[in-house]
C-alpha atoms as a PDB file:
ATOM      1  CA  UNK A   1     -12.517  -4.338 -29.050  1.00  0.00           C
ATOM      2  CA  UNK A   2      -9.854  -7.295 -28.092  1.00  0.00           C
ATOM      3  CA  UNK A   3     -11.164 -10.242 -26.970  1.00  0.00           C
ATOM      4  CA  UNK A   4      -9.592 -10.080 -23.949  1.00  0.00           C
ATOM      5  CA  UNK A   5     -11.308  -6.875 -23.112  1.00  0.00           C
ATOM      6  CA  UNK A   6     -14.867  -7.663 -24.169  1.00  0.00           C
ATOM      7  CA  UNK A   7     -14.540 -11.049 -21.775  1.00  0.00           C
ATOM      8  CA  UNK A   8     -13.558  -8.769 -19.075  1.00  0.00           C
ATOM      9  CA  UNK A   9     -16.756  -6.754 -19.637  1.00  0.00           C
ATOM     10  CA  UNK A  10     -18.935  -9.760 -19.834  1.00  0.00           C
ATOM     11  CA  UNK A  11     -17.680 -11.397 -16.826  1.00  0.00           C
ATOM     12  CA  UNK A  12     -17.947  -8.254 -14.614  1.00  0.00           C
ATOM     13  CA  UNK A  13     -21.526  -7.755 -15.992  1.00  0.00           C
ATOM     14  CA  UNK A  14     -22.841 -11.287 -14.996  1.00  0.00           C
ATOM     15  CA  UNK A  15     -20.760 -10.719 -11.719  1.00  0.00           C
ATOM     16  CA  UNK A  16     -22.732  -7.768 -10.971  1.00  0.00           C
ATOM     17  CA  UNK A  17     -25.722  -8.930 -12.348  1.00  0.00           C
ATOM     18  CA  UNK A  18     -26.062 -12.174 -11.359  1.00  0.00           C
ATOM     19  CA  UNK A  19     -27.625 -13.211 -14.727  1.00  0.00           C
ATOM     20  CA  UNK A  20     -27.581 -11.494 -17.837  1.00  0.00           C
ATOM     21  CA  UNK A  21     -29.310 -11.943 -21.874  1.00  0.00           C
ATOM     22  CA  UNK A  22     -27.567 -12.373 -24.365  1.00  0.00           C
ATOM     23  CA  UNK A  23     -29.295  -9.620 -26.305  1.00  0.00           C
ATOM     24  CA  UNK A  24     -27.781  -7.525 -23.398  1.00  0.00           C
ATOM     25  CA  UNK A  25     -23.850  -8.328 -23.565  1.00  0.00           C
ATOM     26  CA  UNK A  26     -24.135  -7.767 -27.571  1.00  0.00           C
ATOM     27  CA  UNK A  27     -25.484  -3.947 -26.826  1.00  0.00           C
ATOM     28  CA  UNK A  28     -23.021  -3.671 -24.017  1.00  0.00           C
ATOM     29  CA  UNK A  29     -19.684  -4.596 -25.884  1.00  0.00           C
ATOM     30  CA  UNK A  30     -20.965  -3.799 -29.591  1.00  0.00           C
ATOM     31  CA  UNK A  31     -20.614  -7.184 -30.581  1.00  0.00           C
ATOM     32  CA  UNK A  32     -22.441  -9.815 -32.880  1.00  0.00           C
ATOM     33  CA  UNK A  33     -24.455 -12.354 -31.218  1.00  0.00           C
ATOM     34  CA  UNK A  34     -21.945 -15.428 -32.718  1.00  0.00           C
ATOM     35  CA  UNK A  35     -19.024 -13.738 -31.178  1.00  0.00           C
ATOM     36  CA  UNK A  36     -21.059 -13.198 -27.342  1.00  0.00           C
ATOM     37  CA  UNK A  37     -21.703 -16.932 -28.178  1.00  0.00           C
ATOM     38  CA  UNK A  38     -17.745 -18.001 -28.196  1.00  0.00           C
ATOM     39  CA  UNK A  39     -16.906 -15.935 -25.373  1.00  0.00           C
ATOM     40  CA  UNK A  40     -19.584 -17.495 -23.424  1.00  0.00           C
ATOM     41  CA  UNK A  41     -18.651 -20.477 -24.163  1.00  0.00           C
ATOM     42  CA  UNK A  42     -15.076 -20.180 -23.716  1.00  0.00           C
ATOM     43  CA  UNK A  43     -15.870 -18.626 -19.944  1.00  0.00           C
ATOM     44  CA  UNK A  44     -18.027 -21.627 -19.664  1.00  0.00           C
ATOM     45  CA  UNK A  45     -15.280 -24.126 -20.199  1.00  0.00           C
ATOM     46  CA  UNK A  46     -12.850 -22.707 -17.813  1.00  0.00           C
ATOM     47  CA  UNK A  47     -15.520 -22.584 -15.362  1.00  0.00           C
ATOM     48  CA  UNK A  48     -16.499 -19.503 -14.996  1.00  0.00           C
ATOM     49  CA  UNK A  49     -20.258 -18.824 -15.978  1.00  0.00           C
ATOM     50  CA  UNK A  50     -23.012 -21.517 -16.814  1.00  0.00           C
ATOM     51  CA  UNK A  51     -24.853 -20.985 -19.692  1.00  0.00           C
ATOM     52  CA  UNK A  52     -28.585 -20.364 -20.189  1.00  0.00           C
ATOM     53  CA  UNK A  53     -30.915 -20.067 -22.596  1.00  0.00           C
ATOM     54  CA  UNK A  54     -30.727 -16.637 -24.214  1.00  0.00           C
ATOM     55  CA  UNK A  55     -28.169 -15.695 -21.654  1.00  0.00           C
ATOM     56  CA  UNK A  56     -25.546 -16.659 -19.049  1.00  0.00           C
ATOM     57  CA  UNK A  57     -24.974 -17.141 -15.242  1.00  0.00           C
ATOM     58  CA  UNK A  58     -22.550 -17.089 -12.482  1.00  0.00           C
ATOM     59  CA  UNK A  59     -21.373 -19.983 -11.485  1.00  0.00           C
ATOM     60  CA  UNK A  60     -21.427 -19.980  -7.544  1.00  0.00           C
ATOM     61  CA  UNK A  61     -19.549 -23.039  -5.997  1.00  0.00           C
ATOM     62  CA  UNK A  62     -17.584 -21.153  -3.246  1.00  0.00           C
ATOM     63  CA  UNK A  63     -19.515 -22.048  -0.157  1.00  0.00           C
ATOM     64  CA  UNK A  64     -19.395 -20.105   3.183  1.00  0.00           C
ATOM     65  CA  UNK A  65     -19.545 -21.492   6.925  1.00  0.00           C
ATOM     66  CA  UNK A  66     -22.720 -21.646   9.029  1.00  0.00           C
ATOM     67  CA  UNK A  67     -20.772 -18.968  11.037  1.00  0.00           C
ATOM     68  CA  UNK A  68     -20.145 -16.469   8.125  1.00  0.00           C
ATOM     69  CA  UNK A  69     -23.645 -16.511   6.241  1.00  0.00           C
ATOM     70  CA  UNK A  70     -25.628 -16.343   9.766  1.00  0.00           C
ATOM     71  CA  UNK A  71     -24.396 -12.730   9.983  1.00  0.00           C
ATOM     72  CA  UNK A  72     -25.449 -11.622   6.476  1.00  0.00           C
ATOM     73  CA  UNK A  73     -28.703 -10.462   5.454  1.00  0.00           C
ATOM     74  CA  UNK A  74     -30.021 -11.030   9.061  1.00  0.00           C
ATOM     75  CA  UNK A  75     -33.302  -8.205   8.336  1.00  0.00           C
ATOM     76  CA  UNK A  76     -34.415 -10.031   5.344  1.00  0.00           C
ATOM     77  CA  UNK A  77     -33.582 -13.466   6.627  1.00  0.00           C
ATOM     78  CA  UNK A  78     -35.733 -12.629   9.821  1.00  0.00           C
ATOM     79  CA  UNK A  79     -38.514 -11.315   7.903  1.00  0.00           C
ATOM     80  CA  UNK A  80     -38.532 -14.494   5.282  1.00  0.00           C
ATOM     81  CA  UNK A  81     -38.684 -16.662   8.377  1.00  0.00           C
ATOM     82  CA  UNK A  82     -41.363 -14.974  10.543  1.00  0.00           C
ATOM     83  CA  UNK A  83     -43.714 -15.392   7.006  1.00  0.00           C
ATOM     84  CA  UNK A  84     -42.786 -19.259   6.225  1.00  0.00           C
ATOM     85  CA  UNK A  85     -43.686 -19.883  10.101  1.00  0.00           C
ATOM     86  CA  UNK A  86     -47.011 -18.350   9.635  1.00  0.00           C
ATOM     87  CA  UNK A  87     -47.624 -21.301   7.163  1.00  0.00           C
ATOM     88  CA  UNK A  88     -47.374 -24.210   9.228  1.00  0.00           C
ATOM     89  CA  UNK A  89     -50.803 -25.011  11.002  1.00  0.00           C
ATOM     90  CA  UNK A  90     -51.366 -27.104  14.164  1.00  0.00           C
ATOM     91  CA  UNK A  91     -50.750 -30.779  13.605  1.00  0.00           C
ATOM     92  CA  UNK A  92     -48.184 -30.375  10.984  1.00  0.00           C
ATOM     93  CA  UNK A  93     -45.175 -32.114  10.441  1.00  0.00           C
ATOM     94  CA  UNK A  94     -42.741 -30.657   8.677  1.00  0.00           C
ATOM     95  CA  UNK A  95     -39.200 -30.982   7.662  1.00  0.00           C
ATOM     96  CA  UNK A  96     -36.430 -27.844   8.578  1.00  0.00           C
ATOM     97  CA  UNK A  97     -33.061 -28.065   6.579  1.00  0.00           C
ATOM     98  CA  UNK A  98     -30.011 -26.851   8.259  1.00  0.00           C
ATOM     99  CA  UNK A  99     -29.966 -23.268   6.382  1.00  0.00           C
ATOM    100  CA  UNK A 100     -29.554 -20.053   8.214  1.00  0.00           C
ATOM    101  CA  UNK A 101     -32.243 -18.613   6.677  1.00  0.00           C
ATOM    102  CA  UNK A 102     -34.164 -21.751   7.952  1.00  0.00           C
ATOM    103  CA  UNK A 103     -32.910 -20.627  11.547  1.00  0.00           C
ATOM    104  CA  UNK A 104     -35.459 -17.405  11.835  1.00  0.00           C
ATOM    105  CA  UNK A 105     -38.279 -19.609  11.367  1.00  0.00           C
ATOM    106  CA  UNK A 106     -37.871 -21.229  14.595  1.00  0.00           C
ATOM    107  CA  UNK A 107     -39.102 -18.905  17.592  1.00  0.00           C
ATOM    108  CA  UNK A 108     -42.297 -18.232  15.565  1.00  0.00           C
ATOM    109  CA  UNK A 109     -43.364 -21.733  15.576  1.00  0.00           C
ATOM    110  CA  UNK A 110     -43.238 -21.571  19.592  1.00  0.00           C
ATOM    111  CA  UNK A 111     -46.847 -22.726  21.022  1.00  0.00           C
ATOM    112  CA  UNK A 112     -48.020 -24.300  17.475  1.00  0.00           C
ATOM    113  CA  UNK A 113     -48.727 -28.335  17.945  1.00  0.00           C
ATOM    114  CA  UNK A 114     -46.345 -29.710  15.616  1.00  0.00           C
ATOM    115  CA  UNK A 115     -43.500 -32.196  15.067  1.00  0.00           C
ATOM    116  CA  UNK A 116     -40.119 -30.971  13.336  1.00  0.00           C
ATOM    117  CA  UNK A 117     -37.540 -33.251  11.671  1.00  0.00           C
ATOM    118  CA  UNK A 118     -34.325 -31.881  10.835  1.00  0.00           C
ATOM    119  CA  UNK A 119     -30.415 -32.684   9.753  1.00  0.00           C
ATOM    120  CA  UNK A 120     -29.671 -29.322  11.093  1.00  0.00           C
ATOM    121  CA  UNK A 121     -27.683 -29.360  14.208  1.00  0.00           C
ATOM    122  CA  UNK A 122     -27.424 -25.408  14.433  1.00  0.00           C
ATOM    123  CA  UNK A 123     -31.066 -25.677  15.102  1.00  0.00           C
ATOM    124  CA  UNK A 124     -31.115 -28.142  18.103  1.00  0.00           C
ATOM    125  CA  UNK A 125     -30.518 -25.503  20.902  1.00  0.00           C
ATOM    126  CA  UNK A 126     -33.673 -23.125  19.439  1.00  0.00           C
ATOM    127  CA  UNK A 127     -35.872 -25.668  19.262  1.00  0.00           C
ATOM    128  CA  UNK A 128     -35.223 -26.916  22.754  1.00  0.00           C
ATOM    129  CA  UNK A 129     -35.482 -23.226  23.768  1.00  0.00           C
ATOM    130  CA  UNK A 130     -38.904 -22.934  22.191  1.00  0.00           C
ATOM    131  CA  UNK A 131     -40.019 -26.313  23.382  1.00  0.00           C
ATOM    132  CA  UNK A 132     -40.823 -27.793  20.141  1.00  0.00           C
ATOM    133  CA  UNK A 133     -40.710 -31.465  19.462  1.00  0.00           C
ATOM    134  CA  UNK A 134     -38.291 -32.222  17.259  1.00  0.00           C
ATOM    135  CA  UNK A 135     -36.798 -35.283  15.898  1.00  0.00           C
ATOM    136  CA  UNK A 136     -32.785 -35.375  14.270  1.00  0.00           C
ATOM    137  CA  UNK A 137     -32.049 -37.473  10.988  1.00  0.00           C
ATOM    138  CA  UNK A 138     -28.709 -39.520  11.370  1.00  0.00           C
ATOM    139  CA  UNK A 139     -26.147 -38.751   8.871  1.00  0.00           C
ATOM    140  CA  UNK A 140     -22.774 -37.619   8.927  1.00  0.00           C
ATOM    141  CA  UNK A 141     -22.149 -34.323  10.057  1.00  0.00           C
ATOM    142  CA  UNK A 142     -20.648 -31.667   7.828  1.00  0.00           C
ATOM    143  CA  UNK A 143     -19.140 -29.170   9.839  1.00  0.00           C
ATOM    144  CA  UNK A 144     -19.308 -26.345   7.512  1.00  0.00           C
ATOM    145  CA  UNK A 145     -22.942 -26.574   7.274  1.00  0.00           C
ATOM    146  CA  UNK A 146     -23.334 -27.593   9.922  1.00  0.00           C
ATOM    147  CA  UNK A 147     -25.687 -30.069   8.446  1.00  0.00           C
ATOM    148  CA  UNK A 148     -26.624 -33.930   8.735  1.00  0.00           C
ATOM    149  CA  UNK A 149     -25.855 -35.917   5.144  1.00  0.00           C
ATOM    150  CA  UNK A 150     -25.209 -39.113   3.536  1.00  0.00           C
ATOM    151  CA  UNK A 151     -26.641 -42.363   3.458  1.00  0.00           C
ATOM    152  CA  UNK A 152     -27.634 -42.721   7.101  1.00  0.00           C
ATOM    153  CA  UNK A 153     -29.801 -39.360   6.397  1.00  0.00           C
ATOM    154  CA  UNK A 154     -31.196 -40.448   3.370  1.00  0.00           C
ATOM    155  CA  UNK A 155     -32.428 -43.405   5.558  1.00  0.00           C
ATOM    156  CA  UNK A 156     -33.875 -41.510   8.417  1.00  0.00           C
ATOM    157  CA  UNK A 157     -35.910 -39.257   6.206  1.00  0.00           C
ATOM    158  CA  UNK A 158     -37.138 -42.366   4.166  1.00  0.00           C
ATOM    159  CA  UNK A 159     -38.984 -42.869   7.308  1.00  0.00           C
ATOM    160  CA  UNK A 160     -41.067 -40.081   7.416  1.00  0.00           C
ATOM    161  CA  UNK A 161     -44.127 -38.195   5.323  1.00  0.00           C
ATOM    162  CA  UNK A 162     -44.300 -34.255   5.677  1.00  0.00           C
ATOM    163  CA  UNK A 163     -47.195 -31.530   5.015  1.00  0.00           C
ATOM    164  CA  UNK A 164     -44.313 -28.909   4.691  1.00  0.00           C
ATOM    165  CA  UNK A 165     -40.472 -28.985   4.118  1.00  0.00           C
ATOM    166  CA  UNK A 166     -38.427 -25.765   3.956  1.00  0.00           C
ATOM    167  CA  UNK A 167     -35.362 -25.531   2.361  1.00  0.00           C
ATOM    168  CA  UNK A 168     -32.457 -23.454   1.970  1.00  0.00           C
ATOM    169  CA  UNK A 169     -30.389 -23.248  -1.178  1.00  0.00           C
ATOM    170  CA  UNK A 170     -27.209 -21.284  -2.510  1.00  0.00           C
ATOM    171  CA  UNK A 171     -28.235 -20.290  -6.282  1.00  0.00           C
ATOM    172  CA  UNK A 172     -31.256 -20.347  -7.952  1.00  0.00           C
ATOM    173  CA  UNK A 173     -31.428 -20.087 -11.819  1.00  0.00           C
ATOM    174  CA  UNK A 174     -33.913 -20.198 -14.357  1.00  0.00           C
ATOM    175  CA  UNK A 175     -32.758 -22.689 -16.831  1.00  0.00           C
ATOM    176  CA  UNK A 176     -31.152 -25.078 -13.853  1.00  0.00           C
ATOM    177  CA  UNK A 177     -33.688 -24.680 -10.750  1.00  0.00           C
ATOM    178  CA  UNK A 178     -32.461 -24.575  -7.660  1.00  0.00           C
ATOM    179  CA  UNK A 179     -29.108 -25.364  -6.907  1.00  0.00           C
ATOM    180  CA  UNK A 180     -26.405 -26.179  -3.964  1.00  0.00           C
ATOM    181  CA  UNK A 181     -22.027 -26.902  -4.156  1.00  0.00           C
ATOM    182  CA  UNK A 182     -22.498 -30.159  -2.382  1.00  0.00           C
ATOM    183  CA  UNK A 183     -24.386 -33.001  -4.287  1.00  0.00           C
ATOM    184  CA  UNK A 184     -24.749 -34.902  -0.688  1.00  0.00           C
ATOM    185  CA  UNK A 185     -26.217 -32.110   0.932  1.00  0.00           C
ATOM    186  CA  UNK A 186     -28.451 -31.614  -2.421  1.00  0.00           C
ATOM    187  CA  UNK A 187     -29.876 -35.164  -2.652  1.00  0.00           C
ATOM    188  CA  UNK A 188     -30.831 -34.710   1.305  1.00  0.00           C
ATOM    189  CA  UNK A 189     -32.960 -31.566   0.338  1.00  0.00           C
ATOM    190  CA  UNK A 190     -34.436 -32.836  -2.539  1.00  0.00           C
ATOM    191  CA  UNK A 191     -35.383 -36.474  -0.436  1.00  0.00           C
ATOM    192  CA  UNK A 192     -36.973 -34.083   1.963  1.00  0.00           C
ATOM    193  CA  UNK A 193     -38.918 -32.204  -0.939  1.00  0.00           C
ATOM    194  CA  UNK A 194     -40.161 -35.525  -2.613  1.00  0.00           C
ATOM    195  CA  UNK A 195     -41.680 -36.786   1.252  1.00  0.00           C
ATOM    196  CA  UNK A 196     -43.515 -33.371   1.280  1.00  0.00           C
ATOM    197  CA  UNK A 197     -47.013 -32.769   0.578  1.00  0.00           C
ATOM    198  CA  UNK A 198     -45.833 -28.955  -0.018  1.00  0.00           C
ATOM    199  CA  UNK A 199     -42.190 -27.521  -0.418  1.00  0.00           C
ATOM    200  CA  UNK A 200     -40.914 -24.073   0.068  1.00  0.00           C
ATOM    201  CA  UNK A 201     -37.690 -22.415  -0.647  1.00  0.00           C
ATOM    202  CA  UNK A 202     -36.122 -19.603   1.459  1.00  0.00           C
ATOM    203  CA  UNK A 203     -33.800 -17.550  -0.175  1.00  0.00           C
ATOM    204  CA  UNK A 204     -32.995 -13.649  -0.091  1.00  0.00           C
ATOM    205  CA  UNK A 205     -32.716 -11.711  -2.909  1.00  0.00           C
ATOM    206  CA  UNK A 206     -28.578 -12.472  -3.532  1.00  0.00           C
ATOM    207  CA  UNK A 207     -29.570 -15.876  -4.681  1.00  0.00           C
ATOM    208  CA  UNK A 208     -31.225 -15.627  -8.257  1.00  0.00           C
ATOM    209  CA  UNK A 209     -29.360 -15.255 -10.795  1.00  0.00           C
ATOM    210  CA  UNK A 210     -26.594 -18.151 -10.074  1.00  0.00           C
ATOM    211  CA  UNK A 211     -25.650 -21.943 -10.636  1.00  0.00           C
ATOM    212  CA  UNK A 212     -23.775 -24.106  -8.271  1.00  0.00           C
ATOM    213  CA  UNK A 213     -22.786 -27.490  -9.170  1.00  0.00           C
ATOM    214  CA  UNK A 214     -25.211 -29.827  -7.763  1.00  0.00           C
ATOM    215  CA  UNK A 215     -29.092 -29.793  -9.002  1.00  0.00           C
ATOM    216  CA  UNK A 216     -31.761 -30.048  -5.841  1.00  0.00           C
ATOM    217  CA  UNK A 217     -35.398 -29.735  -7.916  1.00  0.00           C
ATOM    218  CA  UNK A 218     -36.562 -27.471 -10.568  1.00  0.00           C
ATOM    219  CA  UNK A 219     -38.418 -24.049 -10.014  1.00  0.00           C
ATOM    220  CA  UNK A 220     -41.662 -25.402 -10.306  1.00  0.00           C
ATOM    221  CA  UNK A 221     -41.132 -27.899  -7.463  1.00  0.00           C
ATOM    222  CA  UNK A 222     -41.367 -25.290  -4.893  1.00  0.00           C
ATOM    223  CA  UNK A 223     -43.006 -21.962  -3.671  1.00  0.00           C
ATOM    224  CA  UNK A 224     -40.197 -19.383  -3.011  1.00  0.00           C
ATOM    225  CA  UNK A 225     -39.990 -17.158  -0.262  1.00  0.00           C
ATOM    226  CA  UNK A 226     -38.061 -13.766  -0.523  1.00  0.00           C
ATOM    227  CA  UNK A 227     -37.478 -10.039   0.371  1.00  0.00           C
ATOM    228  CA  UNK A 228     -37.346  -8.769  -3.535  1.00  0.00           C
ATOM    229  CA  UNK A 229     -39.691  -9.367  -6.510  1.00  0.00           C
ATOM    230  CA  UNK A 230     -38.812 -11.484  -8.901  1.00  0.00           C
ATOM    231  CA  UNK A 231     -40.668 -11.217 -11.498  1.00  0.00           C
ATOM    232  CA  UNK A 232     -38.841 -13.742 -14.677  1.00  0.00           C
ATOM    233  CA  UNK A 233     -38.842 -16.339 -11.613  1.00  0.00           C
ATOM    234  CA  UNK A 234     -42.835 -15.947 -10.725  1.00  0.00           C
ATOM    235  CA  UNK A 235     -43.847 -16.713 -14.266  1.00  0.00           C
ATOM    236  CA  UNK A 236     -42.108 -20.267 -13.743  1.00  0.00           C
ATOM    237  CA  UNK A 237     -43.235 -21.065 -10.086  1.00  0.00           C
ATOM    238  CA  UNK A 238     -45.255 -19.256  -7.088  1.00  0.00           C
ATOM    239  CA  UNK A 239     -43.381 -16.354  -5.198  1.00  0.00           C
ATOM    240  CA  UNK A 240     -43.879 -14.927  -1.872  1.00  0.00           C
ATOM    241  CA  UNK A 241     -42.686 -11.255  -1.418  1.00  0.00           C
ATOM    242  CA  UNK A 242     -42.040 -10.575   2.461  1.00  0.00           C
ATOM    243  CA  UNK A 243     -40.700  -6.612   2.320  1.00  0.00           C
END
């Protein structure tokens, strides 16, 4: 097989897959595990794929608008936020990132005494609607996200202690954690995580298996939420199954 050829096949695999061994890419292309090796790390310098141990990645920096990702995965998204709301308790305080998965947890936190703080401004409107009392980190405003960043958020969460933060993030891997495109954005989630008695990721299914470029916390920092099992994942960290 040309080289050309078997990269082809190993890029499309670990496109499809997500994530894939390196066990499994010598069956697929009939190959010898030094020769996966090179073409791994050839795709790796040209940006391709991350490398992991005994395997390989996607490499997901491309990040989509606040608009665009609020209309995928809505079911899964509602049902991962109706079961993270069902953890806060009365007298909690608790930190909500700006993530659209983070959205669905809002309306089921109606009549629960609590106090939100958040650097999402997507989320202002449905927590007025619900009535819940919310405070807003500074920051500068990333439009895309629609999120709060930077120094002046930094600052505003220094401020504060949580029982319960819930974050969203774009990839999740096993070898690099949890993982976002915008290093700002990722050293305002992981802030929030360190000022948390408890953290909790919310992530459907189409996140595992993928690096982006900036590093938020590893696995074990925080209880995932999601609509698939995951069964590598649970024997590094706690998972919650929703569907």
């Amino acid at each position: 097989m040309l080289t050309s050829e078997r990269k082809r096949i190993i890029l499309e695999n670990i496109r499809s897959e997500g994530s894939v061994k390196l066990k499994e890419l010598m069956e697929l292309t009939n190959s010898s595990e030094s020769t996966i090796r090179r073409d791994l790390n050839d795709l790796e310098n040209k940006g391709l794929i991350v490398r992991e141990h005994g395997g390989a990645a996607l490499r997901n920096n491309y990040e989509e608008s606040v608009d665009d990702k609020s209309t995928l995965y809505t079911d899964e998204k509602e049902e991962i936020g109706k079961y993270a709301a069902s953890l806060v308790q009365n007298g909690d305080c608790i930190f909500l990132d700006a993530g659209t998965t983070i959205f669905h947890i809002i309306k089921y936190l109606e009549n629960k005494d609590i106090l939100v703080v958040t650097n999402g401004i997507n989320h202002l409107e449905e927590l007025k609607r619900y009535n819940i009392r919310t405070y807003l980190t500074g920051g500068l405003i990333k439009f895309k996200t629609k999120a709060l960043i930077g120094r002046e958020a930094i600052k505003t969460l220094s401020d504060y202690n949580f029982d319960k933060c819930f974050l969203g993030v774009n990839s999740i891997s096993l070898d690099k954690g949890y993982t976002t495109p915008d290093p700002e954005e990722a050293f305002v989630k992981s802030t929030a995580k360190d000022l948390s008695k408890k953290t909790y990721v919310l992530a459907d299914s189409t996140k595992f298996g993928k690096v982006s470029f900036a590093r938020i916390a590893s696995l074990e920092e925080a209880i995932i939420i999601t609509d698939r099992n995951q069964k590598e994942y649970s024997e590094k960290t706690e998972i919650k199954v929703v569907r």
